[in-house]
PDB file of N, CA and C in Angstrom:
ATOM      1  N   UNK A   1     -12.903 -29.809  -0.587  1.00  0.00           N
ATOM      2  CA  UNK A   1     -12.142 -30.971  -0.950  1.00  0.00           C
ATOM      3  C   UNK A   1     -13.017 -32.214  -0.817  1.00  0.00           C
ATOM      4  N   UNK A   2     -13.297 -33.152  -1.866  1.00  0.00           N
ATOM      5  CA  UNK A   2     -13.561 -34.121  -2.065  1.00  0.00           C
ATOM      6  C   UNK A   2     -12.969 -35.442  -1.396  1.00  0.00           C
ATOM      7  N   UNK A   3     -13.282 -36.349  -0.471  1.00  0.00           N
ATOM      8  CA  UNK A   3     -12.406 -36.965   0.330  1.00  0.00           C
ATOM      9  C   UNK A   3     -13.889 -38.706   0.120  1.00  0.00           C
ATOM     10  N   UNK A   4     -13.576 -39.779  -0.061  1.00  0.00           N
ATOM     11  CA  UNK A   4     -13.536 -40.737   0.065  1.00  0.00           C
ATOM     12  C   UNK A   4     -12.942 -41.575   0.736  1.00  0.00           C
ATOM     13  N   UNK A   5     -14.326 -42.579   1.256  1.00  0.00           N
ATOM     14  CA  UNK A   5     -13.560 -44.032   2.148  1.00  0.00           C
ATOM     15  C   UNK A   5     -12.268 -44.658   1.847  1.00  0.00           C
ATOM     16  N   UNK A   6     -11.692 -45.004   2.752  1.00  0.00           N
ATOM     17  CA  UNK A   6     -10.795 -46.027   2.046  1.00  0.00           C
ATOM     18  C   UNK A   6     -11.412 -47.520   2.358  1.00  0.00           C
ATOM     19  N   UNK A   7     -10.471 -48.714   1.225  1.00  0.00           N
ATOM     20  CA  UNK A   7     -11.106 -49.572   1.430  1.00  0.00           C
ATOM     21  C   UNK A   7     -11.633 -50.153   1.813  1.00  0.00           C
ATOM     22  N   UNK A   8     -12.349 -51.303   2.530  1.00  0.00           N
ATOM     23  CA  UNK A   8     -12.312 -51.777   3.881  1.00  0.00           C
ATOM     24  C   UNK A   8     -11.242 -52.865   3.404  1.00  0.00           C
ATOM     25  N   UNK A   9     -11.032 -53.490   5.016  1.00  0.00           N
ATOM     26  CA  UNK A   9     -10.375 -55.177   4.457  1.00  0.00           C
ATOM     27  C   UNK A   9     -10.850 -56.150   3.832  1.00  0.00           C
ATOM     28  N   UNK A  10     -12.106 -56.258   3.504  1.00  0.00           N
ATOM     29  CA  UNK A  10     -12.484 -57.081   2.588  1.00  0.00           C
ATOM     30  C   UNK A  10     -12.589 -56.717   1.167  1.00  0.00           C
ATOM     31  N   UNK A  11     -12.748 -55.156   0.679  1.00  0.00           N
ATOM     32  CA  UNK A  11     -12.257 -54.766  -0.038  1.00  0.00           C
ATOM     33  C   UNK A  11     -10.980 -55.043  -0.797  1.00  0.00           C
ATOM     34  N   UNK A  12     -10.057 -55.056   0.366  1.00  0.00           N
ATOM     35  CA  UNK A  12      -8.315 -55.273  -0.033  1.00  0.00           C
ATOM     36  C   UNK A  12      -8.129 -56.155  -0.225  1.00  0.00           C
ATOM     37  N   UNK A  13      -8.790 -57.328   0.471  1.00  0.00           N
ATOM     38  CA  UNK A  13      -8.309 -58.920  -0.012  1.00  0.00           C
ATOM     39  C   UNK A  13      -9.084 -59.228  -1.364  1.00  0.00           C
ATOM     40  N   UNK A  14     -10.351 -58.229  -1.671  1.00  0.00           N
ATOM     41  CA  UNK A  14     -10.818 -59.432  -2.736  1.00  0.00           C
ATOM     42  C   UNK A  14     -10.186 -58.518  -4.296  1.00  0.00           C
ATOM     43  N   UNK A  15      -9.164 -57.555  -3.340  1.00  0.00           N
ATOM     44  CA  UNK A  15      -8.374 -56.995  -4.503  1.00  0.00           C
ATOM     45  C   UNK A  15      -7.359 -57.077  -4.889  1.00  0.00           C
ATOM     46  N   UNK A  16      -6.617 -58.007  -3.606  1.00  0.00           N
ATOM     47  CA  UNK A  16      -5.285 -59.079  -2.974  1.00  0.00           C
ATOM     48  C   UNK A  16      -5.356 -60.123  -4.210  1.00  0.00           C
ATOM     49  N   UNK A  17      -6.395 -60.900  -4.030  1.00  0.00           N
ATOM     50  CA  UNK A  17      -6.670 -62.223  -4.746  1.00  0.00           C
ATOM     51  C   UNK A  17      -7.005 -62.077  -6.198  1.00  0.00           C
ATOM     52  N   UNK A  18      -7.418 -60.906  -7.100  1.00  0.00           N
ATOM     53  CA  UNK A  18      -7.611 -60.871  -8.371  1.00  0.00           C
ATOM     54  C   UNK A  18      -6.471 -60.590  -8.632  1.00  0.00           C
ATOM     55  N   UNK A  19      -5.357 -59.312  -7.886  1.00  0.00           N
ATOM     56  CA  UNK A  19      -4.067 -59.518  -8.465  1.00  0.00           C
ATOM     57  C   UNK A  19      -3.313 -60.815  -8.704  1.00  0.00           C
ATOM     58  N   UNK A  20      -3.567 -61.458  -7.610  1.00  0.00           N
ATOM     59  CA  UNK A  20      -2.593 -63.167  -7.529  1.00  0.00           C
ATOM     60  C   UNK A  20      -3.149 -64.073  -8.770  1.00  0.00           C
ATOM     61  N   UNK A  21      -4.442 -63.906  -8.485  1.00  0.00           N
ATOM     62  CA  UNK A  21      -5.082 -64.599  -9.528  1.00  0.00           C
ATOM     63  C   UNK A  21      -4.784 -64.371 -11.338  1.00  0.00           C
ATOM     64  N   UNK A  22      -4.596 -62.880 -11.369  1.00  0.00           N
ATOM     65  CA  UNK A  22      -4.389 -62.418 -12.668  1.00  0.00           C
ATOM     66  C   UNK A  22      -2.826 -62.910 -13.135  1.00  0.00           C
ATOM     67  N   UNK A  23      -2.147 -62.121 -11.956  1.00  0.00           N
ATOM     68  CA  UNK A  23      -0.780 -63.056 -12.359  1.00  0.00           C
ATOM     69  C   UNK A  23      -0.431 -64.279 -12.613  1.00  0.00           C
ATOM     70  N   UNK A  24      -1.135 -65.117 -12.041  1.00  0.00           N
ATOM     71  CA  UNK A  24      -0.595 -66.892 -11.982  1.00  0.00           C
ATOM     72  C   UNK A  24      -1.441 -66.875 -13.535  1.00  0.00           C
ATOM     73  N   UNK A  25      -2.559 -66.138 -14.132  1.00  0.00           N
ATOM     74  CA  UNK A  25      -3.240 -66.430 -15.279  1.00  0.00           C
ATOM     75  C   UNK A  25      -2.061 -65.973 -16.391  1.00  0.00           C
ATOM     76  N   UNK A  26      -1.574 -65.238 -16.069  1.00  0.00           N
ATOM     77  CA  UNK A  26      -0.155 -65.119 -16.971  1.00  0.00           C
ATOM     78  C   UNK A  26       0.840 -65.144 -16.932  1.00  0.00           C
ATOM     79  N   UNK A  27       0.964 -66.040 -15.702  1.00  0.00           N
ATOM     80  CA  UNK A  27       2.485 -67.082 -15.598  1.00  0.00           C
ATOM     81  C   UNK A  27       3.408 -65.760 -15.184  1.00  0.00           C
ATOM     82  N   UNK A  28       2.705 -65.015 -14.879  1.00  0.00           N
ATOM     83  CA  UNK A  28       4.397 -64.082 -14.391  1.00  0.00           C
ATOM     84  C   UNK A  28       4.654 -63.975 -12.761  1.00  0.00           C
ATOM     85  N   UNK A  29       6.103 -63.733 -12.625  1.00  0.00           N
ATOM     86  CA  UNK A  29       6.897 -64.018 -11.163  1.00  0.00           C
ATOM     87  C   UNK A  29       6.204 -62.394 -10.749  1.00  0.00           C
ATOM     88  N   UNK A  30       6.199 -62.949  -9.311  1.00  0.00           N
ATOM     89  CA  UNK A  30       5.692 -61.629  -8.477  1.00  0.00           C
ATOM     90  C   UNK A  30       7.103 -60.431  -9.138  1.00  0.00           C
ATOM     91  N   UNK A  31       8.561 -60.676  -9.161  1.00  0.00           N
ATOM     92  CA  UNK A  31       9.435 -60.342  -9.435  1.00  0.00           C
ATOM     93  C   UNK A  31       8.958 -59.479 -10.538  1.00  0.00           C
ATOM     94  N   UNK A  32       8.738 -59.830 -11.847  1.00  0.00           N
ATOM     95  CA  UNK A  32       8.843 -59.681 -12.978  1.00  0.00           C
ATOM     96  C   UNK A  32       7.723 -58.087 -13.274  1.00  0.00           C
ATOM     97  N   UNK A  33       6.440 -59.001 -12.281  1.00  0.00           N
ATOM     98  CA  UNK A  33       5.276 -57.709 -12.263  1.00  0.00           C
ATOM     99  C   UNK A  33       5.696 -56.512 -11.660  1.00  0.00           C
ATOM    100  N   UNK A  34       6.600 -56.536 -10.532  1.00  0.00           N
ATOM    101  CA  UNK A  34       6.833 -55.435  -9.260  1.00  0.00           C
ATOM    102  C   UNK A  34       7.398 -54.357 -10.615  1.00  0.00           C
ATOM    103  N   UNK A  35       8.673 -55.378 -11.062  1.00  0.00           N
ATOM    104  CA  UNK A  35       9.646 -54.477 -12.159  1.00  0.00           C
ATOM    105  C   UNK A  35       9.133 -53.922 -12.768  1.00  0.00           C
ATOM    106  N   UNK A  36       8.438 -54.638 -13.793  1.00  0.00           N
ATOM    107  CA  UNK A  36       7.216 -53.938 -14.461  1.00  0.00           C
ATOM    108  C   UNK A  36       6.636 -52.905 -14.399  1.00  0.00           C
ATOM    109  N   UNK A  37       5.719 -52.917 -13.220  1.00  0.00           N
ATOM    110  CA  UNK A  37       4.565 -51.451 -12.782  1.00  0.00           C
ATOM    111  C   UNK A  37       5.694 -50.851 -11.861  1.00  0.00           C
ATOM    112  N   UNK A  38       7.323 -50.990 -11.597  1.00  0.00           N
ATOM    113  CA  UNK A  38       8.128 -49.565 -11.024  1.00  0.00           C
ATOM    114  C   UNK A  38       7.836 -49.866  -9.260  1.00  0.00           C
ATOM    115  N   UNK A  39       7.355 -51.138  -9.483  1.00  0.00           N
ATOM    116  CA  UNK A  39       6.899 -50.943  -7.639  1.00  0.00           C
ATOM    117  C   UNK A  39       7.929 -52.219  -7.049  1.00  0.00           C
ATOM    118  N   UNK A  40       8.225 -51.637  -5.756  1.00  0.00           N
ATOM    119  CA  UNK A  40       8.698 -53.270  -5.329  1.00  0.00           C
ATOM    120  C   UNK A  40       8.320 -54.481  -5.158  1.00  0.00           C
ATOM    121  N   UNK A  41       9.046 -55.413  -4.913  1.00  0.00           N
ATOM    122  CA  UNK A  41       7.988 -56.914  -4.576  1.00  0.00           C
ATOM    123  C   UNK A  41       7.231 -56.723  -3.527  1.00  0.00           C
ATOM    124  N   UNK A  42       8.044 -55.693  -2.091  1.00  0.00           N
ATOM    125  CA  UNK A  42       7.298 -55.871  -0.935  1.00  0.00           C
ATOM    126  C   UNK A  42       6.019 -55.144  -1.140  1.00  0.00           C
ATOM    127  N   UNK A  43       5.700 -54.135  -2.187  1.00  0.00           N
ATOM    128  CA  UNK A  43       4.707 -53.323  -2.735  1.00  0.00           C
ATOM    129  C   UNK A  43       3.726 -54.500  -2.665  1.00  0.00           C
ATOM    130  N   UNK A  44       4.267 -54.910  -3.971  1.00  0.00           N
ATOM    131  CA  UNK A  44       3.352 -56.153  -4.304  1.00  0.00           C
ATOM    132  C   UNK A  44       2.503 -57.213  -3.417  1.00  0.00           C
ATOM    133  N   UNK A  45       3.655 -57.926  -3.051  1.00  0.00           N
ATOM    134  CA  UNK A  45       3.408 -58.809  -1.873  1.00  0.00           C
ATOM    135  C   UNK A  45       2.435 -58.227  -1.254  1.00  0.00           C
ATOM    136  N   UNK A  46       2.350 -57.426  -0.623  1.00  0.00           N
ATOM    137  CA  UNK A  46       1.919 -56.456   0.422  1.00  0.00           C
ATOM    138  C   UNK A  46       0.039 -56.577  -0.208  1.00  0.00           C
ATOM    139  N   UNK A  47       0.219 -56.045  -1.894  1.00  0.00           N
ATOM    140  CA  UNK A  47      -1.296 -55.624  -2.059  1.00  0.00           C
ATOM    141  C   UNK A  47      -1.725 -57.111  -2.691  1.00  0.00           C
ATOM    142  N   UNK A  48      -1.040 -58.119  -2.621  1.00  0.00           N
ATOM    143  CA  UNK A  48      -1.879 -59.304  -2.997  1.00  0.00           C
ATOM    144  C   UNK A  48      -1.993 -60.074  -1.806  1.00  0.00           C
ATOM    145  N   UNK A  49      -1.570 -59.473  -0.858  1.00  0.00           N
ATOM    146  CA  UNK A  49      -1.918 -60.285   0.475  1.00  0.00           C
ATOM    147  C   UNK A  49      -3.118 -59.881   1.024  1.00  0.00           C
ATOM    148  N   UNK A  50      -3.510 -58.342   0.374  1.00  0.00           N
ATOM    149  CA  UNK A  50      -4.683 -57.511   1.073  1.00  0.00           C
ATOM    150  C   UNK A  50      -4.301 -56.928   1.983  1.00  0.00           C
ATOM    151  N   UNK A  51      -2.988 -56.417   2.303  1.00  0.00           N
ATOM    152  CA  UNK A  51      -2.473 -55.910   3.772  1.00  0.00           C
ATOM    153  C   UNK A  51      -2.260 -54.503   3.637  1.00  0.00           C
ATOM    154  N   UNK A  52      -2.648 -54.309   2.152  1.00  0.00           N
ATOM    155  CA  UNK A  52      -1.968 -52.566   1.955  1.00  0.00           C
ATOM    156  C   UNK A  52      -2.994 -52.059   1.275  1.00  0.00           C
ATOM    157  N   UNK A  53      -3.123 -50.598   1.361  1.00  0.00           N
ATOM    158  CA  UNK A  53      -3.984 -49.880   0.822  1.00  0.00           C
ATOM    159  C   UNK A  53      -3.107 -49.046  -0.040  1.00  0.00           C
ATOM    160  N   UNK A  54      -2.944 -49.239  -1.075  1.00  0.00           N
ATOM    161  CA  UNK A  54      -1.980 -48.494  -2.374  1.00  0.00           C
ATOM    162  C   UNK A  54      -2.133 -47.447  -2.785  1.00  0.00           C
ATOM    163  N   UNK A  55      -1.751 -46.502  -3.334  1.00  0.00           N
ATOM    164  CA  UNK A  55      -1.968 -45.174  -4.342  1.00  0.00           C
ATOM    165  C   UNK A  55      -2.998 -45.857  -5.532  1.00  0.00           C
ATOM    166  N   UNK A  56      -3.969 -45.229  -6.070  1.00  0.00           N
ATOM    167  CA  UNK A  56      -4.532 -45.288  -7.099  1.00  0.00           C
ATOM    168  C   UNK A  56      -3.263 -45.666  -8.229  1.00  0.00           C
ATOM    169  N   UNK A  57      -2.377 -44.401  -8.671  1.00  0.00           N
ATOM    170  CA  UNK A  57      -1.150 -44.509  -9.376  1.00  0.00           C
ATOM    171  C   UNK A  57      -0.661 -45.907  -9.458  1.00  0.00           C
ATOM    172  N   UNK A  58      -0.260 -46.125  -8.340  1.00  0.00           N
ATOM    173  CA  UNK A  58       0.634 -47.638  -8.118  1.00  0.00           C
ATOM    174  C   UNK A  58      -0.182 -49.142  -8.646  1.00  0.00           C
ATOM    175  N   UNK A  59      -1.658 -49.037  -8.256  1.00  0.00           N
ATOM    176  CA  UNK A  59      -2.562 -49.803  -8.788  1.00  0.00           C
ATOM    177  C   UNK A  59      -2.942 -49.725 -10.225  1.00  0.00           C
ATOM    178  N   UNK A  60      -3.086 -48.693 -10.972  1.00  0.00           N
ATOM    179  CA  UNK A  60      -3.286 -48.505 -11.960  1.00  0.00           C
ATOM    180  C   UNK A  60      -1.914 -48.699 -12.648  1.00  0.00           C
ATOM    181  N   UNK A  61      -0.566 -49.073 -12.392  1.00  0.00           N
ATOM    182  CA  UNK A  61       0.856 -49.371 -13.439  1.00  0.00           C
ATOM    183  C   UNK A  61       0.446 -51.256 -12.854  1.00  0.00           C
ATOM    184  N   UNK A  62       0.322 -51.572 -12.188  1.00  0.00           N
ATOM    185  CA  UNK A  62       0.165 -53.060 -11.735  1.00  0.00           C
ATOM    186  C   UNK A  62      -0.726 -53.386 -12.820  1.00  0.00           C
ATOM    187  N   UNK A  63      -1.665 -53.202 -12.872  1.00  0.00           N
ATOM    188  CA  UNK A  63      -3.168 -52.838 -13.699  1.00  0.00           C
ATOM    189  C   UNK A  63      -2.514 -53.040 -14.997  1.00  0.00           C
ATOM    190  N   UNK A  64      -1.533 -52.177 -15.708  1.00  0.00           N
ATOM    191  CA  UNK A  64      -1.187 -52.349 -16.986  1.00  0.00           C
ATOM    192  C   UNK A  64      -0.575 -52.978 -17.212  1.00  0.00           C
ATOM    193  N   UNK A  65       0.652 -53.654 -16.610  1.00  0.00           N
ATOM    194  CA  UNK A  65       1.487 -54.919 -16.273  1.00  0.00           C
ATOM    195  C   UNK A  65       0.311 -56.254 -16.705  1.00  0.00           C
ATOM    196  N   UNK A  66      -0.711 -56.333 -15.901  1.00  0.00           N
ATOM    197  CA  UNK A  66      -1.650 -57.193 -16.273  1.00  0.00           C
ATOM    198  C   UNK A  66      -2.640 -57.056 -17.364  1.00  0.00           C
ATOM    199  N   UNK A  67      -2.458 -55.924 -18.067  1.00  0.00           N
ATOM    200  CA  UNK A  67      -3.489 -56.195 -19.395  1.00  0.00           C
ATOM    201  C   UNK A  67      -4.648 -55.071 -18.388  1.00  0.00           C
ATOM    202  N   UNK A  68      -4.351 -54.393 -18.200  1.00  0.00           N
ATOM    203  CA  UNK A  68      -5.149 -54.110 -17.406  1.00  0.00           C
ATOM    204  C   UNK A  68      -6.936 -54.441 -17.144  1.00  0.00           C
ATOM    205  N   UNK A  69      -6.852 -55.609 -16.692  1.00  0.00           N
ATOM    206  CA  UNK A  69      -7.966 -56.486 -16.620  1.00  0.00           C
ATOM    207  C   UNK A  69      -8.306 -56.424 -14.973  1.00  0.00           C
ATOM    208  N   UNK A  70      -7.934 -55.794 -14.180  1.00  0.00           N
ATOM    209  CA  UNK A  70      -8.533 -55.989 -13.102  1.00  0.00           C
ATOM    210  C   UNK A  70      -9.265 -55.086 -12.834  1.00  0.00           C
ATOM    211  N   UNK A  71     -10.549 -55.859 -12.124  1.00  0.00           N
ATOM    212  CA  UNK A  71     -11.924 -55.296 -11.979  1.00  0.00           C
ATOM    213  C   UNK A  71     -12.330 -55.247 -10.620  1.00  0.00           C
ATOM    214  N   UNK A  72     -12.585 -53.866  -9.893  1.00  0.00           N
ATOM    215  CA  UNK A  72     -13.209 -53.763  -8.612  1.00  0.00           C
ATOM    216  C   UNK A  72     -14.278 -52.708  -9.090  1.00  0.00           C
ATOM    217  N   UNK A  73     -15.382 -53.020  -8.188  1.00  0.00           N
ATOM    218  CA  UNK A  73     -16.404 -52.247  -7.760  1.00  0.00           C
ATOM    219  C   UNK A  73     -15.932 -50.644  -7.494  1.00  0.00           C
ATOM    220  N   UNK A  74     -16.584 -49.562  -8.285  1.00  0.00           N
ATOM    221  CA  UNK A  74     -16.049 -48.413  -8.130  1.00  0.00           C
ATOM    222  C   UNK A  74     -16.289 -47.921  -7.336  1.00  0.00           C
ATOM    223  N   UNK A  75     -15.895 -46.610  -7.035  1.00  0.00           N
ATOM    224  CA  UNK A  75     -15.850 -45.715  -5.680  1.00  0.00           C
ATOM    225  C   UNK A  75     -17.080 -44.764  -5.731  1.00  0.00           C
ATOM    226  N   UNK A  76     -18.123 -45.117  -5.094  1.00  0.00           N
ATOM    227  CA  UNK A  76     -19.052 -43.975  -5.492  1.00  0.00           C
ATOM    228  C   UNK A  76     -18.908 -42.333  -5.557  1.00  0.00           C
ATOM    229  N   UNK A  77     -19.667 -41.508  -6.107  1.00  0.00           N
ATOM    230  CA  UNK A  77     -19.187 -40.620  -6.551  1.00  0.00           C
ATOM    231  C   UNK A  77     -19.795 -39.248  -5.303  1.00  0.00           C
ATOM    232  N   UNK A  78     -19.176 -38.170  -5.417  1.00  0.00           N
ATOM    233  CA  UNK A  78     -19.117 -37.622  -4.212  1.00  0.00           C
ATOM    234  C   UNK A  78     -20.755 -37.067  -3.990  1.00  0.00           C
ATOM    235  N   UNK A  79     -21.328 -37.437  -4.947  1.00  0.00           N
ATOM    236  CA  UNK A  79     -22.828 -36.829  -4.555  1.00  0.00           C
ATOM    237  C   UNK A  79     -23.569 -37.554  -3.535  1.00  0.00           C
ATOM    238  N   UNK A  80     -22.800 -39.394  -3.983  1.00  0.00           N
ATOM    239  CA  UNK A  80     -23.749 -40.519  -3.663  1.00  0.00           C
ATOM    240  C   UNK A  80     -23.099 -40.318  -2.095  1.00  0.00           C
ATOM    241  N   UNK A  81     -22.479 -39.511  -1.856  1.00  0.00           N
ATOM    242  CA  UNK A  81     -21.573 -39.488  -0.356  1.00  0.00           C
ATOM    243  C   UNK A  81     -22.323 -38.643   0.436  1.00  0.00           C
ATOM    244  N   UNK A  82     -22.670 -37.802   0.053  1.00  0.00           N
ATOM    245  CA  UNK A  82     -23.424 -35.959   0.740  1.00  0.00           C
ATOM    246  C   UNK A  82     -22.032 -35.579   1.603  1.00  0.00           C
ATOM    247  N   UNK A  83     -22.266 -34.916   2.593  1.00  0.00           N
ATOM    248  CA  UNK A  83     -21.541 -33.847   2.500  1.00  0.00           C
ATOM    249  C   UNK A  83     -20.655 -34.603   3.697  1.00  0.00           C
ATOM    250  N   UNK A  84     -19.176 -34.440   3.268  1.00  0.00           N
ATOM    251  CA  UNK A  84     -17.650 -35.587   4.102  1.00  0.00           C
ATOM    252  C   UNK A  84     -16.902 -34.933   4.495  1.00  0.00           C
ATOM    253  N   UNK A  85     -17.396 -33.731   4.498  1.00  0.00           N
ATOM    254  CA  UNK A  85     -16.235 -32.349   5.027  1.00  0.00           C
ATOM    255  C   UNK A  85     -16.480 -32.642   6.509  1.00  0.00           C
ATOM    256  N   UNK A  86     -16.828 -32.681   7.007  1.00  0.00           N
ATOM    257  CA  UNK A  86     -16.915 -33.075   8.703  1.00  0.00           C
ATOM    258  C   UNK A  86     -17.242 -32.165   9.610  1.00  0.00           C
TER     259      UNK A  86
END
């Protein structure tokens, strides 16, 4: 099994702030986006504060809500990892 880091917190916030940022770029209510991508506000709230570490899934319907224009640094790939089985 293939297993990857999770974010760090600086990770989450500077992934907090492109969501906030993307939204206010298209005028939509935190409300409107949650409905949208199927997630709640506190979902929301939560990952534009940087306080939550989300499902891929859940990020990726937010993602399409916004045009899906948001851009993070990818997850390196399990080679660039060596061996995470422990």
């Amino acid at each position: 099994m293939t297993t990857y880091q999770a974010l760090t917190e600086a990770d989450l916030r500077r992934l907090g702030k492109t969501l906030r940022e993307r939204r206010a770029e298209k005028g939509l209510a935190l409300d409107v986006v949650a409905a949208r991508a199927g997630v709640s506000r506190l979902t929301l709230l939560h990952l534009e504060r940087g306080v939550s570490n989300s499902r891929l899934d859940t990020l990726q319907r937010v993602a399409e809500v916004l045009d899906g224009r948001i851009a993070f640094e990818p997850f390196p790939s399990p080679e660039d990892l060596g061996d995470v089985s422990g």
